[in-house]
C-alpha atoms as a PDB file:
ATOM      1  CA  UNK A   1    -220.367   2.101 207.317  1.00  0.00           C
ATOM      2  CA  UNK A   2    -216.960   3.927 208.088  1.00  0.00           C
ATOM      3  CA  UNK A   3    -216.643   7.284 208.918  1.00  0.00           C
ATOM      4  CA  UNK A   4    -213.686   9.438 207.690  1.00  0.00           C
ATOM      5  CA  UNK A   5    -212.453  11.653 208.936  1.00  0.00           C
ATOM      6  CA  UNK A   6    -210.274  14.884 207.300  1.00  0.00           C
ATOM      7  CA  UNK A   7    -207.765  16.816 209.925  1.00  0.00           C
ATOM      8  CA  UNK A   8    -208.108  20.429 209.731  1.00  0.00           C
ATOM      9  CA  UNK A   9    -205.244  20.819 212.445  1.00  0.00           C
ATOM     10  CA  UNK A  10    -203.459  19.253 215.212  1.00  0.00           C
ATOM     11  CA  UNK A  11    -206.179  17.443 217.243  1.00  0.00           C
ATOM     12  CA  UNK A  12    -208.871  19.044 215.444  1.00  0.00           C
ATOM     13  CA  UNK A  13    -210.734  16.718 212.677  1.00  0.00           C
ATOM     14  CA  UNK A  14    -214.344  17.015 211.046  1.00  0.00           C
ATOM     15  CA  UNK A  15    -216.599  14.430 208.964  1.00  0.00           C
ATOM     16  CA  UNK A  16    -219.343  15.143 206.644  1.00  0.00           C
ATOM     17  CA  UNK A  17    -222.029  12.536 207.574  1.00  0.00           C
ATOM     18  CA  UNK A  18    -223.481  10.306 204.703  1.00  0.00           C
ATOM     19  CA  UNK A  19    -227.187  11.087 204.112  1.00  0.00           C
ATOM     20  CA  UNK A  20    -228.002  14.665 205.284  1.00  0.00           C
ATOM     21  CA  UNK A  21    -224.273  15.497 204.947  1.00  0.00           C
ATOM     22  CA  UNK A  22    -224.012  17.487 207.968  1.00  0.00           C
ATOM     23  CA  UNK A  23    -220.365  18.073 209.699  1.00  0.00           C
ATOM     24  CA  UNK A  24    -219.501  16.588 213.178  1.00  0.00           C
ATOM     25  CA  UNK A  25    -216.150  18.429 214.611  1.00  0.00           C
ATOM     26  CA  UNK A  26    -213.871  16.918 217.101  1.00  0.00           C
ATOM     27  CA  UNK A  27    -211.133  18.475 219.113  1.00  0.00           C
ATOM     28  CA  UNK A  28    -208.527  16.715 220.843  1.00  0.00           C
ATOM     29  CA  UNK A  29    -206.993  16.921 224.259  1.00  0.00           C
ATOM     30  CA  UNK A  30    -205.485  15.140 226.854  1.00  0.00           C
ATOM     31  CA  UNK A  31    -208.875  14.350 228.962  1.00  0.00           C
ATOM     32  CA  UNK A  32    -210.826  13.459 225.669  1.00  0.00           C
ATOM     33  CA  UNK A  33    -212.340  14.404 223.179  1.00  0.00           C
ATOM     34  CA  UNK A  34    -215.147  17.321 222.965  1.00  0.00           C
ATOM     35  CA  UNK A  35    -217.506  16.613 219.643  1.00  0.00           C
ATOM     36  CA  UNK A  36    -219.012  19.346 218.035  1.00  0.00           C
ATOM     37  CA  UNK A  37    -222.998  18.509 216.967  1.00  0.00           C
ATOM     38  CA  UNK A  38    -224.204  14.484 217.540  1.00  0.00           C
ATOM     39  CA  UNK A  39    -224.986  13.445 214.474  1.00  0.00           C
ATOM     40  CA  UNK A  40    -228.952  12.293 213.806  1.00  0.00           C
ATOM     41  CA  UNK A  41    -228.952   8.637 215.989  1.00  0.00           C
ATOM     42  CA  UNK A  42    -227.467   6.757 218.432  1.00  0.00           C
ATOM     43  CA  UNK A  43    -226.491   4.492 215.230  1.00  0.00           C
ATOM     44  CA  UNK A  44    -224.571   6.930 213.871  1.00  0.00           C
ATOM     45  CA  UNK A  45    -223.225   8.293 217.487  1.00  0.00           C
ATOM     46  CA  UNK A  46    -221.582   4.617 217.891  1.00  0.00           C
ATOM     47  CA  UNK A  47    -219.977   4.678 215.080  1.00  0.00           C
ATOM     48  CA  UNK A  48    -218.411   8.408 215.615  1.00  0.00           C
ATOM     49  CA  UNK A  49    -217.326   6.877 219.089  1.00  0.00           C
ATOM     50  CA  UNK A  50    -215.468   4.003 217.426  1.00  0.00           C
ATOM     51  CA  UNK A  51    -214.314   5.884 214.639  1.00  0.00           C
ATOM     52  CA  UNK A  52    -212.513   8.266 216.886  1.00  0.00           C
ATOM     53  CA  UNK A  53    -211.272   5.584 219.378  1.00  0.00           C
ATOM     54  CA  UNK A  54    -209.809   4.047 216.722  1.00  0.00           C
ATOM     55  CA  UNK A  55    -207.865   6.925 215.298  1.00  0.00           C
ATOM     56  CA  UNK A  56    -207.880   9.154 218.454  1.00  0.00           C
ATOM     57  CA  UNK A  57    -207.522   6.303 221.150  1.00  0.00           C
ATOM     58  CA  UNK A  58    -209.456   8.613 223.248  1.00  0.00           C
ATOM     59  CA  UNK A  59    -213.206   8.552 224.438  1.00  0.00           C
ATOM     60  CA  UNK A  60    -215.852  11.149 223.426  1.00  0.00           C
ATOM     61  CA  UNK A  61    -216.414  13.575 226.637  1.00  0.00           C
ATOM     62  CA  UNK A  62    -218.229  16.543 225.551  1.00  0.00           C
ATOM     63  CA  UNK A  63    -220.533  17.170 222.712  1.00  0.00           C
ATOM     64  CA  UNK A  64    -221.760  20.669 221.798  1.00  0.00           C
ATOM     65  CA  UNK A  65    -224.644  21.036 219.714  1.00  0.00           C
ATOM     66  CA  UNK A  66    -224.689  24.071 217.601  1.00  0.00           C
ATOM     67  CA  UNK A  67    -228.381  23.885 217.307  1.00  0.00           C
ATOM     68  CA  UNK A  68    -231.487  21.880 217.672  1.00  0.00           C
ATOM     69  CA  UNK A  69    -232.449  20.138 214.568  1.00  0.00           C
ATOM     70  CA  UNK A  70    -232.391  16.496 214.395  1.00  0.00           C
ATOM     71  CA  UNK A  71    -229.551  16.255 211.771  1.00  0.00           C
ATOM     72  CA  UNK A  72    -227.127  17.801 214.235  1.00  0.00           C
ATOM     73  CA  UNK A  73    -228.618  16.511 217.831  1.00  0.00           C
ATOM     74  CA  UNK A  74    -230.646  13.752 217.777  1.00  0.00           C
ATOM     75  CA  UNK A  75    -227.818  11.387 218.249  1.00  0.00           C
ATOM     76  CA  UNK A  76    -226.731  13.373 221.683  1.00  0.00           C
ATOM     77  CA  UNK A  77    -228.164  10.637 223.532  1.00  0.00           C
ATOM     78  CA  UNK A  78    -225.354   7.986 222.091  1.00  0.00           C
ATOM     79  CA  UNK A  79    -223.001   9.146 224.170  1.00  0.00           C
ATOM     80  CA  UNK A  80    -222.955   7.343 227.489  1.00  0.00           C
ATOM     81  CA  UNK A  81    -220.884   9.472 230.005  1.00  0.00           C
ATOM     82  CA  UNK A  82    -220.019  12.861 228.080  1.00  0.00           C
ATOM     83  CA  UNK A  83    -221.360  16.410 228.889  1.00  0.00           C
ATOM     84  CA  UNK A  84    -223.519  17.910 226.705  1.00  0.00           C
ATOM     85  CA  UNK A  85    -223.998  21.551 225.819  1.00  0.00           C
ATOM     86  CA  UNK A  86    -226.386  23.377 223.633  1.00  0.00           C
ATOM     87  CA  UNK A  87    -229.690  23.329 223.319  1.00  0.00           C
ATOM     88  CA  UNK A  88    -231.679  20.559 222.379  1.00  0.00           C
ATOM     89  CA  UNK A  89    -235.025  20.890 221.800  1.00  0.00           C
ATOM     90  CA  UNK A  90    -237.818  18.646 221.897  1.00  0.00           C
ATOM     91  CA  UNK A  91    -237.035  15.010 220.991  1.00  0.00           C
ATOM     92  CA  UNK A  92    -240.249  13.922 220.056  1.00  0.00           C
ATOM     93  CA  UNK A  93    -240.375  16.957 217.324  1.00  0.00           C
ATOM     94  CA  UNK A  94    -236.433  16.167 216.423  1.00  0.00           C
ATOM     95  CA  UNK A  95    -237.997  12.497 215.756  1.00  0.00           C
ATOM     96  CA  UNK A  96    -241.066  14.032 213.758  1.00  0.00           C
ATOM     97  CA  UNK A  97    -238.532  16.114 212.042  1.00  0.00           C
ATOM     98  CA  UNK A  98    -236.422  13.272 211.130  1.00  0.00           C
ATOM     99  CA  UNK A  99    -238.723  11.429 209.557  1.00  0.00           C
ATOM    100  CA  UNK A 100    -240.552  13.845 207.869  1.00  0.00           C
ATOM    101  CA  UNK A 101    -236.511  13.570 206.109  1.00  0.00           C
ATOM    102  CA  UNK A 102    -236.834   9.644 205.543  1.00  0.00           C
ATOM    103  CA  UNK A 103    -235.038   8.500 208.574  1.00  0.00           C
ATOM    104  CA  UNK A 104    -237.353   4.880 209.415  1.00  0.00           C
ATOM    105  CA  UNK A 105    -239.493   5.323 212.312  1.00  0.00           C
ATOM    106  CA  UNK A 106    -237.714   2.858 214.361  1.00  0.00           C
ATOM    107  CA  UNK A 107    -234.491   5.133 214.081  1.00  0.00           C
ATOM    108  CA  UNK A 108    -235.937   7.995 214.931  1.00  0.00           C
ATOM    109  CA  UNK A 109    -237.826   6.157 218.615  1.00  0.00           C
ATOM    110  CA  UNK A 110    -234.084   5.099 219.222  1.00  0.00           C
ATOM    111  CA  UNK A 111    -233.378   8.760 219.339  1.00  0.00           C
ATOM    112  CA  UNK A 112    -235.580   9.353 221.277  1.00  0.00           C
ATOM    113  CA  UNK A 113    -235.198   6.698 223.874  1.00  0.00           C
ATOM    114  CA  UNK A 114    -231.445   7.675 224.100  1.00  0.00           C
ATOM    115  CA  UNK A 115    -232.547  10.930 225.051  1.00  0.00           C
ATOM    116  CA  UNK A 116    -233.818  10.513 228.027  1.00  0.00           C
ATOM    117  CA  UNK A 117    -231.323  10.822 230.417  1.00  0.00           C
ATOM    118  CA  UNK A 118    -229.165  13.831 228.555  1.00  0.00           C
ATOM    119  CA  UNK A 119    -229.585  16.970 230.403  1.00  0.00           C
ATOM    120  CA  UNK A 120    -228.040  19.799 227.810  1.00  0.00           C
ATOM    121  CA  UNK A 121    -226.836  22.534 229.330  1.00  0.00           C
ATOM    122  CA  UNK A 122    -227.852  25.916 227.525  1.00  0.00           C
ATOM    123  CA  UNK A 123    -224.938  27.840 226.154  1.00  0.00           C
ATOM    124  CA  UNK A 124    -226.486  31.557 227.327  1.00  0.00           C
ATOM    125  CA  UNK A 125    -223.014  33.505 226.830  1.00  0.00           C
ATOM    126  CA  UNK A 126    -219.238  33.584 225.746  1.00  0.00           C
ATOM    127  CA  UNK A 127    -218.069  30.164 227.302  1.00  0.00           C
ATOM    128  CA  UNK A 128    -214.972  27.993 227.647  1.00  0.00           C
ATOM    129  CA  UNK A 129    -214.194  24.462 228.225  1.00  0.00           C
ATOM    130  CA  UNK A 130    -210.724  22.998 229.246  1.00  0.00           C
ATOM    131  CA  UNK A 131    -209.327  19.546 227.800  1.00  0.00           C
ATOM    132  CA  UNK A 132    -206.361  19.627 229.343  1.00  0.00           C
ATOM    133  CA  UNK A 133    -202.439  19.672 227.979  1.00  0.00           C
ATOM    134  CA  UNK A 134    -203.295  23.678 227.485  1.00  0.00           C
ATOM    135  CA  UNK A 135    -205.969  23.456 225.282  1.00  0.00           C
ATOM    136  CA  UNK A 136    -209.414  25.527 225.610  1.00  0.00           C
ATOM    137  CA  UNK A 137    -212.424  25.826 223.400  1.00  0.00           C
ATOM    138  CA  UNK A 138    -214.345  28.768 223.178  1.00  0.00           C
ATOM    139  CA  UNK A 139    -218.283  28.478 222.843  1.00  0.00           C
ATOM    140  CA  UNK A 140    -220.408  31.563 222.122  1.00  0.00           C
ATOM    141  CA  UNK A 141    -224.317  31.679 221.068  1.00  0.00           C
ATOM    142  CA  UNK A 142    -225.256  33.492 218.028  1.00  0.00           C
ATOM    143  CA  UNK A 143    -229.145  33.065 217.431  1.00  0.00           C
ATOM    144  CA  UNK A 144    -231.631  33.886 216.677  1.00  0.00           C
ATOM    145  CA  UNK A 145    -230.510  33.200 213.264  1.00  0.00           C
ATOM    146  CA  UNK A 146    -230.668  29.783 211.488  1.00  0.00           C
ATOM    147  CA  UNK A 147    -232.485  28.819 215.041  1.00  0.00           C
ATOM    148  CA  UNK A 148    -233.063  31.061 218.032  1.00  0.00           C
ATOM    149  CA  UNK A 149    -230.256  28.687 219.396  1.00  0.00           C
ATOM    150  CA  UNK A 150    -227.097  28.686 217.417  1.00  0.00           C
ATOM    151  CA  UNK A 151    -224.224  28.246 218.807  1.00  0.00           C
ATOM    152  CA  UNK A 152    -220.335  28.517 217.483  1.00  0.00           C
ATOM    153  CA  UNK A 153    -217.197  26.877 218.655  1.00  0.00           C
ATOM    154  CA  UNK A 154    -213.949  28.306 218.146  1.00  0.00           C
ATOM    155  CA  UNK A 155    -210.366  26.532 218.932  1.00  0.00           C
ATOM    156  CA  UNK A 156    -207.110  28.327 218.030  1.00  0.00           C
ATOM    157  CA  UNK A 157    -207.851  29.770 214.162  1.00  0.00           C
ATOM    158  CA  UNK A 158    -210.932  27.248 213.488  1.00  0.00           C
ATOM    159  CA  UNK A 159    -214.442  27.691 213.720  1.00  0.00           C
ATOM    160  CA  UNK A 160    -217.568  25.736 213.639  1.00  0.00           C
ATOM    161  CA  UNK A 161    -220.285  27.307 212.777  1.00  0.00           C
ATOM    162  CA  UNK A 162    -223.260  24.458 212.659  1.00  0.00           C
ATOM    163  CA  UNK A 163    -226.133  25.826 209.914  1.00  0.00           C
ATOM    164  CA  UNK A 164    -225.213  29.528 210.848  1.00  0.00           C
ATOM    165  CA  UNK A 165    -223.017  29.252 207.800  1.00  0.00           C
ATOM    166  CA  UNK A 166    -223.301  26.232 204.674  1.00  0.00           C
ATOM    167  CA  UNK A 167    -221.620  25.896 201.806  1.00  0.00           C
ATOM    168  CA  UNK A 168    -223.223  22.791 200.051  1.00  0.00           C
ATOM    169  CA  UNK A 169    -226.492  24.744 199.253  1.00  0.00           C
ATOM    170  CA  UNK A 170    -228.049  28.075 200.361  1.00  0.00           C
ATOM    171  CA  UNK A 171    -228.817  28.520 203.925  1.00  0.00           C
ATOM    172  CA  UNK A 172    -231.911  26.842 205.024  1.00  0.00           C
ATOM    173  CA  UNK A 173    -234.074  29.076 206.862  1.00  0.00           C
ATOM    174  CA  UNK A 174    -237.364  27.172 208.490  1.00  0.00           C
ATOM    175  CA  UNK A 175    -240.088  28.277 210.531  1.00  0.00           C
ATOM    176  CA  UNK A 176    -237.473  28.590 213.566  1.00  0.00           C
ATOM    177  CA  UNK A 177    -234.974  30.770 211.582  1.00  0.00           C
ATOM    178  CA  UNK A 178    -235.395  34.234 212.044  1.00  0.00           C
ATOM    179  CA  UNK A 179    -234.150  36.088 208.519  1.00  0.00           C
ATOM    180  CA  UNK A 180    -233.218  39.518 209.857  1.00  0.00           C
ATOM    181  CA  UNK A 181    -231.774  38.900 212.271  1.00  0.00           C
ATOM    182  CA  UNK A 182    -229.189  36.188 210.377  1.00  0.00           C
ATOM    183  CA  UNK A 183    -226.901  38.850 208.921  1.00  0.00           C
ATOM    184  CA  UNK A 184    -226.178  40.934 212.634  1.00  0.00           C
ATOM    185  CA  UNK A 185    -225.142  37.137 213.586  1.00  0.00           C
ATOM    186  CA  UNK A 186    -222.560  36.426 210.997  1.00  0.00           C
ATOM    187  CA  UNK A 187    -221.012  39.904 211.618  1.00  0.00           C
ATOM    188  CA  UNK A 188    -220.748  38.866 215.114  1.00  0.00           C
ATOM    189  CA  UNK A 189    -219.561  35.383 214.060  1.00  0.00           C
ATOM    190  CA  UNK A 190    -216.892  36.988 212.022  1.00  0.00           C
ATOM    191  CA  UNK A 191    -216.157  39.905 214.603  1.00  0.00           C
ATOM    192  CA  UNK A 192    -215.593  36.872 216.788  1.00  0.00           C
ATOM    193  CA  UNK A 193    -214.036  34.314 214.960  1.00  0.00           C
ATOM    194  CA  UNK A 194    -211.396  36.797 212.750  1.00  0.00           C
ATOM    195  CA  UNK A 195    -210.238  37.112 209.064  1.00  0.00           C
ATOM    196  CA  UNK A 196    -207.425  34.969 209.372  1.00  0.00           C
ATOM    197  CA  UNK A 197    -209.555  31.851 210.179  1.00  0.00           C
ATOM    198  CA  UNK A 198    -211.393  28.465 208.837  1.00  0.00           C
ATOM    199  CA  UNK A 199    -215.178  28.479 209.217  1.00  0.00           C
ATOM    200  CA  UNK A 200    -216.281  25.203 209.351  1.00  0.00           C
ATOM    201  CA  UNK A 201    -219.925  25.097 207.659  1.00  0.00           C
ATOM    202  CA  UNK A 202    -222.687  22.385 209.354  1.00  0.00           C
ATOM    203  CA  UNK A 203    -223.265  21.414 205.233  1.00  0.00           C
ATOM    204  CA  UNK A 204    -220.191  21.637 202.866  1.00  0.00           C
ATOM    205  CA  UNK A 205    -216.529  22.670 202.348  1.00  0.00           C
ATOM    206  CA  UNK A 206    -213.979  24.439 205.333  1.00  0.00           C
ATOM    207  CA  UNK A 207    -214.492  27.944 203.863  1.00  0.00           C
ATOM    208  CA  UNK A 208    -212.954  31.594 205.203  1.00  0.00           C
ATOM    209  CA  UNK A 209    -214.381  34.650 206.224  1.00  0.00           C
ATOM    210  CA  UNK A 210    -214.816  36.171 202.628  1.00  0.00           C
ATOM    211  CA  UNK A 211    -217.385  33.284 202.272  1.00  0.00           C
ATOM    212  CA  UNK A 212    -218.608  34.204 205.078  1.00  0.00           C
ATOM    213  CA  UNK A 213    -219.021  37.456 204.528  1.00  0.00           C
ATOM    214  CA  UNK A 214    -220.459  37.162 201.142  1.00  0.00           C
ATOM    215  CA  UNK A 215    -223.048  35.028 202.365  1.00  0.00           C
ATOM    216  CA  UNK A 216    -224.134  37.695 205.466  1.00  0.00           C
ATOM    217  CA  UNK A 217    -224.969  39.903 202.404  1.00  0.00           C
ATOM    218  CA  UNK A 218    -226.917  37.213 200.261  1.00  0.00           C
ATOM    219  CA  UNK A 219    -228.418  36.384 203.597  1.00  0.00           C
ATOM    220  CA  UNK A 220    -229.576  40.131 203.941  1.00  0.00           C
ATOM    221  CA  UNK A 221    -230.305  40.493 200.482  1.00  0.00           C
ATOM    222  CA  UNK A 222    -232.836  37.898 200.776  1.00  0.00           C
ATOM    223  CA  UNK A 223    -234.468  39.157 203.585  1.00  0.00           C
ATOM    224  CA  UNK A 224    -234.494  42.651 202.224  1.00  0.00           C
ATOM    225  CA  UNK A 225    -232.000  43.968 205.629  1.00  0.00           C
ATOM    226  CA  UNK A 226    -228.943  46.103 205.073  1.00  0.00           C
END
């Protein structure tokens, strides 16, 4: 199956994954390309990779997970070569998870096999990573929130948000999330990020910081905060 992709500005592109519908970002620069979340196997990773060699002519060289679910990371390990930042949980409980979703078992053990040699590195503070001809990308943690891990990435007046912030369908808040805290994040997310730009949900449409907004006080509603 092809992936499409939609360009959201120069060098920076997103899909919306077939199945769970979760976004993968990519940004553009000289050196590569630096993926935002994995995508949920090695299956899918490969065909990310050729998807954006195809359109990009450039290999994948960083991939930042906004948060450890298997939706969003447990296709890290399909990507021989790049550096990988986030946290990424356990992969036998990403591969539990995944099925529990109706990924086939055999799917999920590819995951995890792929795993195996990925080292993440933990995104503990405001970050930045170069990819050369002048562009940076900004990384900066959030949780606890949708996960006590999320993390945000931020290039020029885009941001991707991961599962801090969904459009498709309410926020999903597991037995990781933690409620009250949520709405302090998405003020700092939008303290951070600015008015002026595109939030880029991990489920959904490119919506701006008055959806964003509104949904910090659904979020707070629910979870009877201020």
């Amino acid at each position: 199956m092809e992936t499409s992709w939609e360009e959201l500005a120069a060098g920076v592109l997103r899909t919306r994954l077939p199945g769970w519908d979760e976004t993968v970002g990519a940004i553009a620069g000289p050196r590569g390309v630096l993926l935002i979340d994995a995508g949920p196997s090695p299956a899918a990773a490969g065909r990310i990779r050729a998807g954006l060699r195809a359109l990009l002519g450039l290999p994948v060289r960083w991939v930042v997970l906004t948060h450890p679910h298997f939706d969003h990371a447990l296709g890290a390990g399909g990507y021989p070569g790049a550096r990988v930042f986030g946290t990424l949980g356990d992969p036998l409980e990403l591969a539990a998870d995944a099925v529990r979703h109706g990924m086939p078992e055999r799917e999920a053990a590819e995951g995890v096999a792929a795993l195996k040699g990925v080292r993440a590195r933990p995104v503990t503070g405001k970050a930045s990573l170069y990819l050369g001809g002048g562009r940076t990308v900004s990384l900066a943690p959030f949780g606890p929130a949708h996960t006590p891990y999320d993390v945000a990435v931020k290039v020029d007046r885009t941001v991707f948000t991961g599962d801090l912030v969904e459009e498709s369908g309410e926020p999903q808040a597991g037995p990781d999330s933690d409620p009250a805290a949520w709405p302090g994040a998405l003020d700092r997310l939008l303290a951070w990020g600015g008015q002026d730009a595109r939030y880029v949900p991990g489920h959904g449409a490119v919506v701006d910081a008055a959806f964003v907004a509104a949904q910090r006080t659904a979020l707070a509603a629910r979870a009877g905060a201020q």
